[in-house]
Protein backbone atom coordinates (compact mmCIF):
# COMPACT_ATOMS: atom_id res chain seq x y z
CA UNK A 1 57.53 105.66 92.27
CA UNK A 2 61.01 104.67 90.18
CA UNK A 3 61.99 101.04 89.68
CA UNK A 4 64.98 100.86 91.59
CA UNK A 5 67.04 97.37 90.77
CA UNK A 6 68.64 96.22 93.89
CA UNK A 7 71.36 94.04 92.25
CA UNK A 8 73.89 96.58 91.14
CA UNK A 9 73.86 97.76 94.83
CA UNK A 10 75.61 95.67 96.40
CA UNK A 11 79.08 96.79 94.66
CA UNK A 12 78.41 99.82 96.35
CA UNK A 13 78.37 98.24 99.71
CA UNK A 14 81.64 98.68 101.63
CA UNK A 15 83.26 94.98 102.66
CA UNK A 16 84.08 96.06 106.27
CA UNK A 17 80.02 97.08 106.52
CA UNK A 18 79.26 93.76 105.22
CA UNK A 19 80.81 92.07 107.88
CA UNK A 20 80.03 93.79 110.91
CA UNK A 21 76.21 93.40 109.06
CA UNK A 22 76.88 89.02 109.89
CA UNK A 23 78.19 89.66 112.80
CA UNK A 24 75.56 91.35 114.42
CA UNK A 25 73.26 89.02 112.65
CA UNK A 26 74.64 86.16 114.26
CA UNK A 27 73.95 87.65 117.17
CA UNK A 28 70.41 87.93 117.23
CA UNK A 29 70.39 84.30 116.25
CA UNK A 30 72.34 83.62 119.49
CA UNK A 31 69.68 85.61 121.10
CA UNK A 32 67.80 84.04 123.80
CA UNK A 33 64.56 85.81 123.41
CA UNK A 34 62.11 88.46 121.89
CA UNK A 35 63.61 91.25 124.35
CA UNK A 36 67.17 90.56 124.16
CA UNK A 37 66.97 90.49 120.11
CA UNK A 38 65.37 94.09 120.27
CA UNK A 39 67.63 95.39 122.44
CA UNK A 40 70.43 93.92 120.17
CA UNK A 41 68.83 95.72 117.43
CA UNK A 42 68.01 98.75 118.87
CA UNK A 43 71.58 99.49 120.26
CA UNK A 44 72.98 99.14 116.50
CA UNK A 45 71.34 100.19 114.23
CA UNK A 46 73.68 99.98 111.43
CA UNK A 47 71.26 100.41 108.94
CA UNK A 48 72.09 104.36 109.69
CA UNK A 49 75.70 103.81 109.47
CA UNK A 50 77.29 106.53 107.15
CA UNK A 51 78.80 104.01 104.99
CA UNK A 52 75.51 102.04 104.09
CA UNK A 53 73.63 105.62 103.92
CA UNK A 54 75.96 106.97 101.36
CA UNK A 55 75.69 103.45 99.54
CA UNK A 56 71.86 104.23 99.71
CA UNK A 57 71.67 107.96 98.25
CA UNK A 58 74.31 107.39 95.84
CA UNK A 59 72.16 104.56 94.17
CA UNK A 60 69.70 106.42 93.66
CA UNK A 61 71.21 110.04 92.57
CA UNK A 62 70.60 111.29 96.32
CA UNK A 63 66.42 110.67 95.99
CA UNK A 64 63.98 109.48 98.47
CA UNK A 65 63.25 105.97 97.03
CA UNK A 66 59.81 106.19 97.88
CA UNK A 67 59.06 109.70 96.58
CA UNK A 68 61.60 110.10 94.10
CA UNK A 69 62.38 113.81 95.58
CA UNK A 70 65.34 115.05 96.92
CA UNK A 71 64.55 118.28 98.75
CA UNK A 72 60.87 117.96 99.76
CA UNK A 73 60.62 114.78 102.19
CA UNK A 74 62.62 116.28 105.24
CA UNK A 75 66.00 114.47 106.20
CA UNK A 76 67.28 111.34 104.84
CA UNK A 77 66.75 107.48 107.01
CA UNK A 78 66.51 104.68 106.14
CA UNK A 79 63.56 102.25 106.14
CA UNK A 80 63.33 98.55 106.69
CA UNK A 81 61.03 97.77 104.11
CA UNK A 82 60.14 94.62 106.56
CA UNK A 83 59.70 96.17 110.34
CA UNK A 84 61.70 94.53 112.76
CA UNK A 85 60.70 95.60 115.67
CA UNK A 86 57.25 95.00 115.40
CA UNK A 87 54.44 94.67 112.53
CA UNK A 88 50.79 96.79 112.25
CA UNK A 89 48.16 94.97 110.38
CA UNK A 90 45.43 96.58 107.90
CA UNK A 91 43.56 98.40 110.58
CA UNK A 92 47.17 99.43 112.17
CA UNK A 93 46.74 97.20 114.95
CA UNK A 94 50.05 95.50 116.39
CA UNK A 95 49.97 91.55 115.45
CA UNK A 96 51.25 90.66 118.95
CA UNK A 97 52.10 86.80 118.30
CA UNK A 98 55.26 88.64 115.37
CA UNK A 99 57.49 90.48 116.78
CA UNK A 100 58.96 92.16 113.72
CA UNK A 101 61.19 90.65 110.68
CA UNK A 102 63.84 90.49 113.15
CA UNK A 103 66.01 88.13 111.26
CA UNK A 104 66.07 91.31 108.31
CA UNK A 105 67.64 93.82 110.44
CA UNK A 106 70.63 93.56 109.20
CA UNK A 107 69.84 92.68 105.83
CA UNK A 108 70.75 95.45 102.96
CA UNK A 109 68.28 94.06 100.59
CA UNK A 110 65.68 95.12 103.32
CA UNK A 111 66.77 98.57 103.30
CA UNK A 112 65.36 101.43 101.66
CA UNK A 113 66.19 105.17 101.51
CA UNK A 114 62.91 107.65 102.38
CA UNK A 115 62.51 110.66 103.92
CA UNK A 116 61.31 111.21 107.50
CA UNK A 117 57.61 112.31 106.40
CA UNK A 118 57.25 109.17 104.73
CA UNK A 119 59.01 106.91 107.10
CA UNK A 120 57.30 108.40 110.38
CA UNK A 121 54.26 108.44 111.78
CA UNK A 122 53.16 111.47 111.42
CA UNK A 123 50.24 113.97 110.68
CA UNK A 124 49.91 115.12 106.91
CA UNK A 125 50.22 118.76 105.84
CA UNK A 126 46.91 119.73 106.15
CA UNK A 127 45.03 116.76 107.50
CA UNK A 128 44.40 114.89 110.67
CA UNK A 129 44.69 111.93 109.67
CA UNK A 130 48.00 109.79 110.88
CA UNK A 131 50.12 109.04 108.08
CA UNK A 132 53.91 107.33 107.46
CA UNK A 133 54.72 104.01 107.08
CA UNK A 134 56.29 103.26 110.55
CA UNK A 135 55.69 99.13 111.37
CA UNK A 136 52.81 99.27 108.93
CA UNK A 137 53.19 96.32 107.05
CA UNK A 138 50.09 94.53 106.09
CA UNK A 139 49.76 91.38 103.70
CA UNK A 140 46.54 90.85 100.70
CA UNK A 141 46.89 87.42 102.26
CA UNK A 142 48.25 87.10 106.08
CA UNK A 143 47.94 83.50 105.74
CA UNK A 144 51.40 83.55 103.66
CA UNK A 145 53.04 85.77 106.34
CA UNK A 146 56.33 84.96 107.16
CA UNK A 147 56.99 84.16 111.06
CA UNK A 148 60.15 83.15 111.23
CA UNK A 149 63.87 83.54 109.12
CA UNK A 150 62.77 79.81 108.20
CA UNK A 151 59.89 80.80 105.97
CA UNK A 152 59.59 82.27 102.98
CA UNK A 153 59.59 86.04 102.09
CA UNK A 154 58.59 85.32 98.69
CA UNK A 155 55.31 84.19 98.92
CA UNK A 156 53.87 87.07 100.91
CA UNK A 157 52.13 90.17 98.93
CA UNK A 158 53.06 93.20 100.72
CA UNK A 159 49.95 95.89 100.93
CA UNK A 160 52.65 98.72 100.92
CA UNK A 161 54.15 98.40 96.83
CA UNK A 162 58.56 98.22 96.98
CA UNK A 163 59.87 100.30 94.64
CA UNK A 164 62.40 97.33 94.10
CA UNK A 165 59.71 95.10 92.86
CA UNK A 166 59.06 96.27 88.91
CA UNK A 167 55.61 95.36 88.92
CA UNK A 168 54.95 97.26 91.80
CA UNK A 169 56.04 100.43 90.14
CA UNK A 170 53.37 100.44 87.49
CA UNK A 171 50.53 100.47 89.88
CA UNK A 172 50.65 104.41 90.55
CA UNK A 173 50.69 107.10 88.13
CA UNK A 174 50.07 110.85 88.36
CA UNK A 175 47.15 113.58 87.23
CA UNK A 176 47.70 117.53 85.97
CA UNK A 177 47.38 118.27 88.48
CA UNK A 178 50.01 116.29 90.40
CA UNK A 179 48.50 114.06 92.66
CA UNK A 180 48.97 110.26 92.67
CA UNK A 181 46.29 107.92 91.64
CA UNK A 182 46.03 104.45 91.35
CA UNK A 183 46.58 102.96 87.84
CA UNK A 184 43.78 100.68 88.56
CA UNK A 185 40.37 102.06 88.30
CA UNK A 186 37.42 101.54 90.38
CA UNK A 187 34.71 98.79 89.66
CA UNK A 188 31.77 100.20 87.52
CA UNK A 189 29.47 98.06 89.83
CA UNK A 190 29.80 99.43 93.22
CA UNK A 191 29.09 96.51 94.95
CA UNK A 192 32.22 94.79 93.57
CA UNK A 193 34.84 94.86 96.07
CA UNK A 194 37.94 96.61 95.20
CA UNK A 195 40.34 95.48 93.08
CA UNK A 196 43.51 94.30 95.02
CA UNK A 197 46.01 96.45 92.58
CA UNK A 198 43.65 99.66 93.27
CA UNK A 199 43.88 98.62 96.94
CA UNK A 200 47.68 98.12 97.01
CA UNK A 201 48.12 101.91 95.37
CA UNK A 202 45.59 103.39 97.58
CA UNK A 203 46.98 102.28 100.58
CA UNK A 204 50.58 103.28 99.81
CA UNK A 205 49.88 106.87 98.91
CA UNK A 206 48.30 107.34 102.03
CA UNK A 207 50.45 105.57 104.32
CA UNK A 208 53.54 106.87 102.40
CA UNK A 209 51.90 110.11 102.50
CA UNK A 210 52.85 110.62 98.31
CA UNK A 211 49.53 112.64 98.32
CA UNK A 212 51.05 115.66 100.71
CA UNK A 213 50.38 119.07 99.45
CA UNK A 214 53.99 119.67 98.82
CA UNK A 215 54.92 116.89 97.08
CA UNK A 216 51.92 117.34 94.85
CA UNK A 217 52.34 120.97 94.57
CA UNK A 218 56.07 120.47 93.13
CA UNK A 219 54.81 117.67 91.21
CA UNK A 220 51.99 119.85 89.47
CA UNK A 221 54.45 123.00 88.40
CA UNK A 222 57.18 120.19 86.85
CA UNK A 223 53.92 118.69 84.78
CA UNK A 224 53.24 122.15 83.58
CA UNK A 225 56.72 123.20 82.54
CA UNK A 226 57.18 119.50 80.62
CA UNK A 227 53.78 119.79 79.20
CA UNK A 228 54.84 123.04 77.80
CA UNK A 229 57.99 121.60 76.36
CA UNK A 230 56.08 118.71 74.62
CA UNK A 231 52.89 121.00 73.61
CA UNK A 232 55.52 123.03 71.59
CA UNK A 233 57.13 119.85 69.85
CA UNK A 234 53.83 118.76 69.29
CA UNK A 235 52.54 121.75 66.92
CA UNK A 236 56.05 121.96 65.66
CA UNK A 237 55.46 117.98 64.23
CA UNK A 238 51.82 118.99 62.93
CA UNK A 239 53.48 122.01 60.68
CA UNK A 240 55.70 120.15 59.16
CA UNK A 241 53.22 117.26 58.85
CA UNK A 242 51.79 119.68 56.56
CA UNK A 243 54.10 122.17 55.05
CA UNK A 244 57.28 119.89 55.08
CA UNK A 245 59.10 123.15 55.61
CA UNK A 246 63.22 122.49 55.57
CA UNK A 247 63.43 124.93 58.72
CA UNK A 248 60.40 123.83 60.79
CA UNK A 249 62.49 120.05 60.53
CA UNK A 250 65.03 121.21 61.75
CA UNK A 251 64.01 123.14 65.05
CA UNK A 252 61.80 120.16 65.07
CA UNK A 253 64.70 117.48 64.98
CA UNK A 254 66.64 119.88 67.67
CA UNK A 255 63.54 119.96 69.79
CA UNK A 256 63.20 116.27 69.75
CA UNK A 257 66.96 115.87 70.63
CA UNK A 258 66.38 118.22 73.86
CA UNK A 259 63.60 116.32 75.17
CA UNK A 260 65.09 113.27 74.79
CA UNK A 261 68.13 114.07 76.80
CA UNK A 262 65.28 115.52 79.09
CA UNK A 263 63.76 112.14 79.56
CA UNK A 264 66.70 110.48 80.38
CA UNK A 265 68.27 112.81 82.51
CA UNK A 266 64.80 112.61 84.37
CA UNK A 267 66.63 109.87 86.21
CA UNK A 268 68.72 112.75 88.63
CA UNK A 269 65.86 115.48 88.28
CA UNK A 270 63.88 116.15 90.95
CA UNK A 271 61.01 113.93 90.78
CA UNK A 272 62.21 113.34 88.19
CA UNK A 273 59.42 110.09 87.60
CA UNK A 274 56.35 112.88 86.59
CA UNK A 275 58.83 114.22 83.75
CA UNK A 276 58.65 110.67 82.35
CA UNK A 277 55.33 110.26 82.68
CA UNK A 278 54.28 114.03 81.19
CA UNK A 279 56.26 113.06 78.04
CA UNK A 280 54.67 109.74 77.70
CA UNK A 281 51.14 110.96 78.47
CA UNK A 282 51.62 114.13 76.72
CA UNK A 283 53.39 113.60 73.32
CA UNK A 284 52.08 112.68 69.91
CA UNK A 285 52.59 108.50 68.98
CA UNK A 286 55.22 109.44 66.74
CA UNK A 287 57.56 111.62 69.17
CA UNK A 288 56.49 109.10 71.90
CA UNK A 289 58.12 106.15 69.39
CA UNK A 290 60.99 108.16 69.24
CA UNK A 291 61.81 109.09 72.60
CA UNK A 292 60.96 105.30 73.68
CA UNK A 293 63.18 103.24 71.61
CA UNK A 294 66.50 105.50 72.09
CA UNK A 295 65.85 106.59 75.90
């Protein structure tokens, strides 16, 4: 998962979307109840307009924001980060006295760009087990849930991590072998329960389905073929540690320069997220100093 900042977005966002967006706002605030706000928002769903779609997959070099892939998640929608229709619980049970973040429908800053597999319910690959975020949206604390448009967003703690949020971000991270894992690690003592952080990541893999054999498939072969880049620079930096040949500097300093341009290009690559991590994980302290303080 990529830090995506949602401020330099909204330039993006075409004027004439904008205020068709109020409009039909101000409409489900003239709403008289539960059913006639739904049906406002499920007869326009601008969210899926072209214009705020484009906005969406241009921001983010045409990548699920979930997922960071391009090609691997199925077609392009977009998510209300906040359901509005309705909201599951922890144990994906509807909470019948919420209705859904109603008042966000047609709020950009709710919107984010995933894939179908990670936005629907769905089956995984090769499991059983229902997976996609849907109207999934549990809380650490549902005592800090917001009820209405009068309360306050910002003191709930979504379950699901928002790859908006930059904390959030740093909470997954990614083996060999391509699979996501919590940052987090499990308590030694197993009769600790588990640490919220560990919980968060947990939960979003699986409900985001990040773990599906395809993604971590692709994700595994990209490790390789960075690893491979960076095992070379490394043994190239430990012969000229030693031999301060003139020519091993060189294809050393030209090596450096190419995986540097890597790293930030890794931006538009194709999950593009384990190149950056790979490098990080993979390089000696001094190349990693390097890359880090001009990338």
């Amino acid at each position: 998962m990529r830090y995506i900042d949602l401020d330099g977005l909204e330039e993006h966002i075409p004027d004439d979307w904008v205020q068709e967006a109020e409009e039909l706002r101000q409409n489900l605030f003239d709403a008289t109840d539960s059913a006639a706000r739904k049906e406002i928002i499920n007869k326009h769903m601008h969210w899926n307009d072209i214009r705020m779609v484009r906005a969406l997959k241009m921001y983010f070099h045409n990548k699920c924001w979930y997922t960071d892939s391009r090609e691997l998640i199925s077609d392009f929608c977009v998510d209300h980060f906040r359901p509005v229709n309705e909201v599951k619980d922890e144990n994906d049970n509807i909470l019948e006295d919420h209705g859904g973040y109603w008042w966000e429908a047609y709020n950009w800053r709710n919107y984010r760009l995933t894939g179908k597999r990670v936005n629907s319910a769905s089956s995984n690959d090769q499991q059983t087990e229902t997976q996609g975020k849907g109207s999934y949206f549990p809380l650490v604390d549902e005592s800090r849930r917001a009820n209405t448009h009068t309360d306050t967003l910002a003191s709930e703690l979504p379950i699901i991590l928002d790859p908006t949020e930059p904390m959030d971000v740093l909470l997954i991270t990614y083996g060999a072998d391509g699979v996501p894992i919590p940052v987090t690690p499990e308590p030694d003592d197993q009769n600790l329960p588990e640490p919220i952080d560990r919980k968060r990541a947990r939960l979003t893999i699986k409900y985001l389905n990040l773990d599906s054999p395809i993604l971590n498939g692709e994700r595994k072969n990209i490790y390789r073929d960075t690893k491979r880049i960076v095992t070379r620079i490394n043994n190239l930096a430990d012969e000229y540690a030693h031999h301060h040949a003139d020519s091993v500097y060189g294809e050393l300093r030209s090596e450096i320069r190419s995986l540097i341009k890597l790293y930030k290009d890794s931006d538009q690559l194709e999950l593009g997220i384990v190149i950056r991590h790979c490098i990080l994980v993979e390089s000696g302290q001094t190349i990693t100093r390097y890359i880090t303080s001009v990338a």
